[in-house]
N, C-alpha and C. Protein backbone atom coordinates (compact mmCIF):
# COMPACT_ATOMS: atom_id res chain seq x y z
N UNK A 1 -15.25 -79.94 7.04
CA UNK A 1 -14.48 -80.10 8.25
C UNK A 1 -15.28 -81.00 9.20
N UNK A 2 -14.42 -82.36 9.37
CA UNK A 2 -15.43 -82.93 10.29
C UNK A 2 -15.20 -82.43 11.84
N UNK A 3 -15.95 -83.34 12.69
CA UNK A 3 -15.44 -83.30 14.23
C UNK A 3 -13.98 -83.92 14.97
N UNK A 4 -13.51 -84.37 14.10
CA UNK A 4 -12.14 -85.16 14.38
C UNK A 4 -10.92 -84.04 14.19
N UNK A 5 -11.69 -82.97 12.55
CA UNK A 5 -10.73 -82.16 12.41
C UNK A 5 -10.54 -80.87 13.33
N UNK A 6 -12.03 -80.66 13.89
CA UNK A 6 -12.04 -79.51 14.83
C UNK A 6 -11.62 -80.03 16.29
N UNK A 7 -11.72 -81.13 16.32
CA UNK A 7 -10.35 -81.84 17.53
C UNK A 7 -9.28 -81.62 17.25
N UNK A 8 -8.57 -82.00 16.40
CA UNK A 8 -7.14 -81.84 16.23
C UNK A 8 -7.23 -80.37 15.80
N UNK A 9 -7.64 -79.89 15.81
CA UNK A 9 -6.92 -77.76 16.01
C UNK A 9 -7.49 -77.56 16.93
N UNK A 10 -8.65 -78.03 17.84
CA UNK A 10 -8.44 -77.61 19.49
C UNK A 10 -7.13 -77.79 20.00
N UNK A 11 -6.49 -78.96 19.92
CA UNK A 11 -5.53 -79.52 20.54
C UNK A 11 -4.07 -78.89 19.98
N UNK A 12 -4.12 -78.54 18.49
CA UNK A 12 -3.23 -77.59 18.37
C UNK A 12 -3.16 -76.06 19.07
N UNK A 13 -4.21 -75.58 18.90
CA UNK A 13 -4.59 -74.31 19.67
C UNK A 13 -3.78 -74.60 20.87
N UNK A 14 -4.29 -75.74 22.10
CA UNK A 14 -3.53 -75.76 23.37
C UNK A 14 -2.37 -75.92 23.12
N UNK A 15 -1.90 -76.73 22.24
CA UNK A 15 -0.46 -77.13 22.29
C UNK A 15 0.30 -75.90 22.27
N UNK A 16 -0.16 -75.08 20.86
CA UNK A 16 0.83 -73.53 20.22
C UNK A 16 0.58 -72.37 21.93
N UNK A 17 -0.82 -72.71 22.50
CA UNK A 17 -0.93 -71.42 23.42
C UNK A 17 0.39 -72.02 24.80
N UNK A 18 0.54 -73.42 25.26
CA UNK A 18 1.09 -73.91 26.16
C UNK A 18 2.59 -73.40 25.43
N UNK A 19 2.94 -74.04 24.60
CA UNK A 19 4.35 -73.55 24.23
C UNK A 19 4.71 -71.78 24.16
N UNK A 20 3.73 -71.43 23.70
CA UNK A 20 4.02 -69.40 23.91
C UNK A 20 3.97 -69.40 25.43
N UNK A 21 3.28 -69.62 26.46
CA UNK A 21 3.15 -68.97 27.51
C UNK A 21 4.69 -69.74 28.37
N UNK A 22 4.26 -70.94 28.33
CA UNK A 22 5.64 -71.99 29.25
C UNK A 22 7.11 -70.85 29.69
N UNK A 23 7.76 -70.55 28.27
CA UNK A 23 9.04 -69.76 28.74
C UNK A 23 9.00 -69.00 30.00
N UNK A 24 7.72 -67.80 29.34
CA UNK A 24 7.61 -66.58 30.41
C UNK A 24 7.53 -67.54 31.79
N UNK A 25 6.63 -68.10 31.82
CA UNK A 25 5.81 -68.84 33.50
C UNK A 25 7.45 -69.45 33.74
N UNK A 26 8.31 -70.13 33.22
CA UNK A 26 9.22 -70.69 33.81
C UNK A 26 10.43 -69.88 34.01
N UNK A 27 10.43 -69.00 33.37
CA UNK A 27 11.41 -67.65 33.99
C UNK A 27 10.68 -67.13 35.14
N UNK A 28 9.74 -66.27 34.98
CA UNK A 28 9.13 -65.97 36.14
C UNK A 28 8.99 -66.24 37.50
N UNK A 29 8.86 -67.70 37.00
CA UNK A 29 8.78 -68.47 38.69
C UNK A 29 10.39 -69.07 38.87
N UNK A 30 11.26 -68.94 38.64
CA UNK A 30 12.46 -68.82 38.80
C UNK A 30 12.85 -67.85 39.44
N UNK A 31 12.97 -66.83 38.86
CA UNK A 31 13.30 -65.75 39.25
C UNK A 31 12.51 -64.82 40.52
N UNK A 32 11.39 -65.60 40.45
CA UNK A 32 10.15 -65.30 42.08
C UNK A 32 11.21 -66.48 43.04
N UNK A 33 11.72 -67.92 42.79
CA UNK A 33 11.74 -68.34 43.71
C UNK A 33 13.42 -67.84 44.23
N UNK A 34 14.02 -67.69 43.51
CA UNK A 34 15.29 -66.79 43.56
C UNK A 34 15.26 -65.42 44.86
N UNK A 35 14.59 -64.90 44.32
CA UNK A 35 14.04 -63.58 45.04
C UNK A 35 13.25 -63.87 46.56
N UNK A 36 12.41 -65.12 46.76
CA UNK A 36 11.80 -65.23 47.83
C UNK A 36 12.93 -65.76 48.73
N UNK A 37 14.34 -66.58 48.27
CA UNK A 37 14.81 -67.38 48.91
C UNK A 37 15.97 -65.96 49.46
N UNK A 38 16.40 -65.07 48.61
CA UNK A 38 16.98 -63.84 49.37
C UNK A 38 16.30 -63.63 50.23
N UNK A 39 15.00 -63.26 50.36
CA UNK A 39 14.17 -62.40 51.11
C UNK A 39 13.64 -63.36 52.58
N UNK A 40 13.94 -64.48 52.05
CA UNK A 40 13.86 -65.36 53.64
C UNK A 40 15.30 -65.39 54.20
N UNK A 41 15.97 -65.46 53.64
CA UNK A 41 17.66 -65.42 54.47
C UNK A 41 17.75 -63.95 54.66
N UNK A 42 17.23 -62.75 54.51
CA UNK A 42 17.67 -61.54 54.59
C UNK A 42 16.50 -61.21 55.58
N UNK A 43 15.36 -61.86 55.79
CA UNK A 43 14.06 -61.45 56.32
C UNK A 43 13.50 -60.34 56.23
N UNK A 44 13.81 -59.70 54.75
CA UNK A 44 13.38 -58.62 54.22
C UNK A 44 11.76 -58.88 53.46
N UNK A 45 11.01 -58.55 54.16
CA UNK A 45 9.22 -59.09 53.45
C UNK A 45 8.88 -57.47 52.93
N UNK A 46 9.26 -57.15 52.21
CA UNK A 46 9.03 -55.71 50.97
C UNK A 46 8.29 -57.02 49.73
N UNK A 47 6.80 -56.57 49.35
CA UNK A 47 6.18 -56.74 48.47
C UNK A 47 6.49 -56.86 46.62
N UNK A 48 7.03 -55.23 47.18
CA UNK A 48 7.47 -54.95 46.08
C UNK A 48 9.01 -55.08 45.48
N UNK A 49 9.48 -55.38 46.31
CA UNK A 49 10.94 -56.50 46.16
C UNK A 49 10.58 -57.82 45.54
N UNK A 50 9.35 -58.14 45.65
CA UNK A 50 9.21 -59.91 45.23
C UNK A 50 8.72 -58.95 43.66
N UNK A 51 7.89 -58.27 43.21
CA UNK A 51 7.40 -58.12 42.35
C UNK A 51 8.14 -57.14 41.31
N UNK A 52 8.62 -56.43 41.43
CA UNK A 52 9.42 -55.82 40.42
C UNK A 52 10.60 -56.48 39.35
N UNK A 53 11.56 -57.08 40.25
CA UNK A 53 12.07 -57.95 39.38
C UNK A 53 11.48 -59.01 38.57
N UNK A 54 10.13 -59.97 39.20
CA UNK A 54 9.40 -60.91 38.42
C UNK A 54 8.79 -60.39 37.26
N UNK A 55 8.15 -59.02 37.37
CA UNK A 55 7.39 -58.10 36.42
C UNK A 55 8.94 -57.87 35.17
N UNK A 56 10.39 -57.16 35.58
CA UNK A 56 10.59 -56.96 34.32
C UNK A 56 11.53 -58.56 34.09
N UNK A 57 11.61 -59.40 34.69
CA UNK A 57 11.87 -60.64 34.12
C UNK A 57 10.77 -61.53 32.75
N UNK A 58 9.44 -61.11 33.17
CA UNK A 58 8.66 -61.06 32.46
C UNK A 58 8.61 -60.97 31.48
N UNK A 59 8.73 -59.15 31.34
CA UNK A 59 8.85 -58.28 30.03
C UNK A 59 10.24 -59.03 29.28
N UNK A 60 11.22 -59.17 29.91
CA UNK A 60 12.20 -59.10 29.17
C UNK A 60 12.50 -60.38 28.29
N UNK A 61 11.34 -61.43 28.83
CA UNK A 61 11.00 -62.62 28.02
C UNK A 61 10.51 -62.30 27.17
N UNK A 62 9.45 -61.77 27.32
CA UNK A 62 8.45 -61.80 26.11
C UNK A 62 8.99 -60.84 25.55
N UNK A 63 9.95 -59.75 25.16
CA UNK A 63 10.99 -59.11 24.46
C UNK A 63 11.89 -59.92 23.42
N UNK A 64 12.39 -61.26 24.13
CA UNK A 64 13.87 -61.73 23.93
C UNK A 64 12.90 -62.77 23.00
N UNK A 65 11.75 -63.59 23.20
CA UNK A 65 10.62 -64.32 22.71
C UNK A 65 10.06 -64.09 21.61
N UNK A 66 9.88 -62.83 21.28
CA UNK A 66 8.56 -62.21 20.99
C UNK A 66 8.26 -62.48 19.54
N UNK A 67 9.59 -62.56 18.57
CA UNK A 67 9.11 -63.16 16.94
C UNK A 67 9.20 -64.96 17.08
N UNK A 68 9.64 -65.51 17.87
CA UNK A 68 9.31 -67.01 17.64
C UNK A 68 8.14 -66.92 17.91
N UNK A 69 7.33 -65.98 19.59
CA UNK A 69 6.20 -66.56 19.75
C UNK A 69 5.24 -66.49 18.59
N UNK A 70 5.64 -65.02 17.76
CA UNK A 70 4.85 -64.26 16.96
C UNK A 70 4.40 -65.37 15.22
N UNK A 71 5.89 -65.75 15.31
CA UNK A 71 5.94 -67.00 14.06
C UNK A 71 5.12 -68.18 14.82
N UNK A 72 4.96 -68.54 15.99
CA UNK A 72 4.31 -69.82 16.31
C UNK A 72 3.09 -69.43 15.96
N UNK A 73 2.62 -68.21 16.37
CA UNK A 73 1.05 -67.80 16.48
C UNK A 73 0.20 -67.61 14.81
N UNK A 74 1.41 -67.11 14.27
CA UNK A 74 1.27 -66.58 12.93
C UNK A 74 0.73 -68.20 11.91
N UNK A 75 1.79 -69.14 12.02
CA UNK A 75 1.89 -70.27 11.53
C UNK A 75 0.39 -71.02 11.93
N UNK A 76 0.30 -70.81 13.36
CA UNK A 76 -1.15 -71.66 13.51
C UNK A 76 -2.54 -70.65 13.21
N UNK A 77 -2.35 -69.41 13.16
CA UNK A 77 -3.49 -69.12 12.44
C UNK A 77 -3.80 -68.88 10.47
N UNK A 78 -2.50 -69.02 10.69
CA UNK A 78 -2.73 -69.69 9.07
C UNK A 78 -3.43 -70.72 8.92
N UNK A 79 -3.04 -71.21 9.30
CA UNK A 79 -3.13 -73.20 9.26
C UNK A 79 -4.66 -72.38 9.82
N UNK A 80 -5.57 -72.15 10.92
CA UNK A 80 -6.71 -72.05 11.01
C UNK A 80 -7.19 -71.35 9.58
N UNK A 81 -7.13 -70.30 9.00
CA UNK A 81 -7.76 -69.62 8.16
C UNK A 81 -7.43 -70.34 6.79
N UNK A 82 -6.62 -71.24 6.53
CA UNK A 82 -6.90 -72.27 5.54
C UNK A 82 -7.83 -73.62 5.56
N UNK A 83 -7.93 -73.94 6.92
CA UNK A 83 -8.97 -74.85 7.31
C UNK A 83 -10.81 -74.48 7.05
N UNK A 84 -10.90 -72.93 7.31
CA UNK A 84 -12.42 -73.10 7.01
C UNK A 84 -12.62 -72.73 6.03
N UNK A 85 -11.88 -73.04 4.97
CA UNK A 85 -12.76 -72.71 3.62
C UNK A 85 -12.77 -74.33 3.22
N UNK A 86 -12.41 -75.44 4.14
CA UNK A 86 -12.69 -76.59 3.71
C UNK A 86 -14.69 -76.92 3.81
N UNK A 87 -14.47 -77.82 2.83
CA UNK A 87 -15.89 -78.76 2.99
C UNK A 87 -16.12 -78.67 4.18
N UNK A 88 -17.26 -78.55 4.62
CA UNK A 88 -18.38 -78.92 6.40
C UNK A 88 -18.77 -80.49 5.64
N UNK A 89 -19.15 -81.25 6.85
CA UNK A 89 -19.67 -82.65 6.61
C UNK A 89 -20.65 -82.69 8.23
């Protein structure tokens, strides 16, 4: 395995971790800015009004997610655990 190859699966690593996390973070902050924009027209500042719904918007991603993310993760650590039984150089 040279240094070119342990570049290109760093860069997969980021790529597979950016694509698992992205959904949740872009529901999330949707659904936070949803919720903040009630809570400024209602001038209701409850904490836990901003956070409960973001928390099970969350969950309910990574629920509705959870075997693609599981096949993305699965697929690239294959692909890692077939890589180091290659040649070192």
């Amino acid at each position: 395995m040279t240094r070119v190859d342990l570049l290109q699966l760093a860069r997969e690593m980021l790529v597979s971790a950016t694509m698992v996390a992205t959904p949740v973070l872009i529901v999330v902050a949707v659904v936070g800015l949803a919720i903040s924009l009630v809570q400024a027209l209602t001038q209701i500042q409850e904490q836990s009004l901003s956070f409960v719904p973001k928390m099970l918007a969350g969950i309910g991603t990574l629920l509705a997610l959870s075997p693609w993310m599981i096949g993305v993760l699965v697929t690239l650590a294959t692909r890692i655990m077939s890589s180091i039984g290659g040649p070192l150089s």
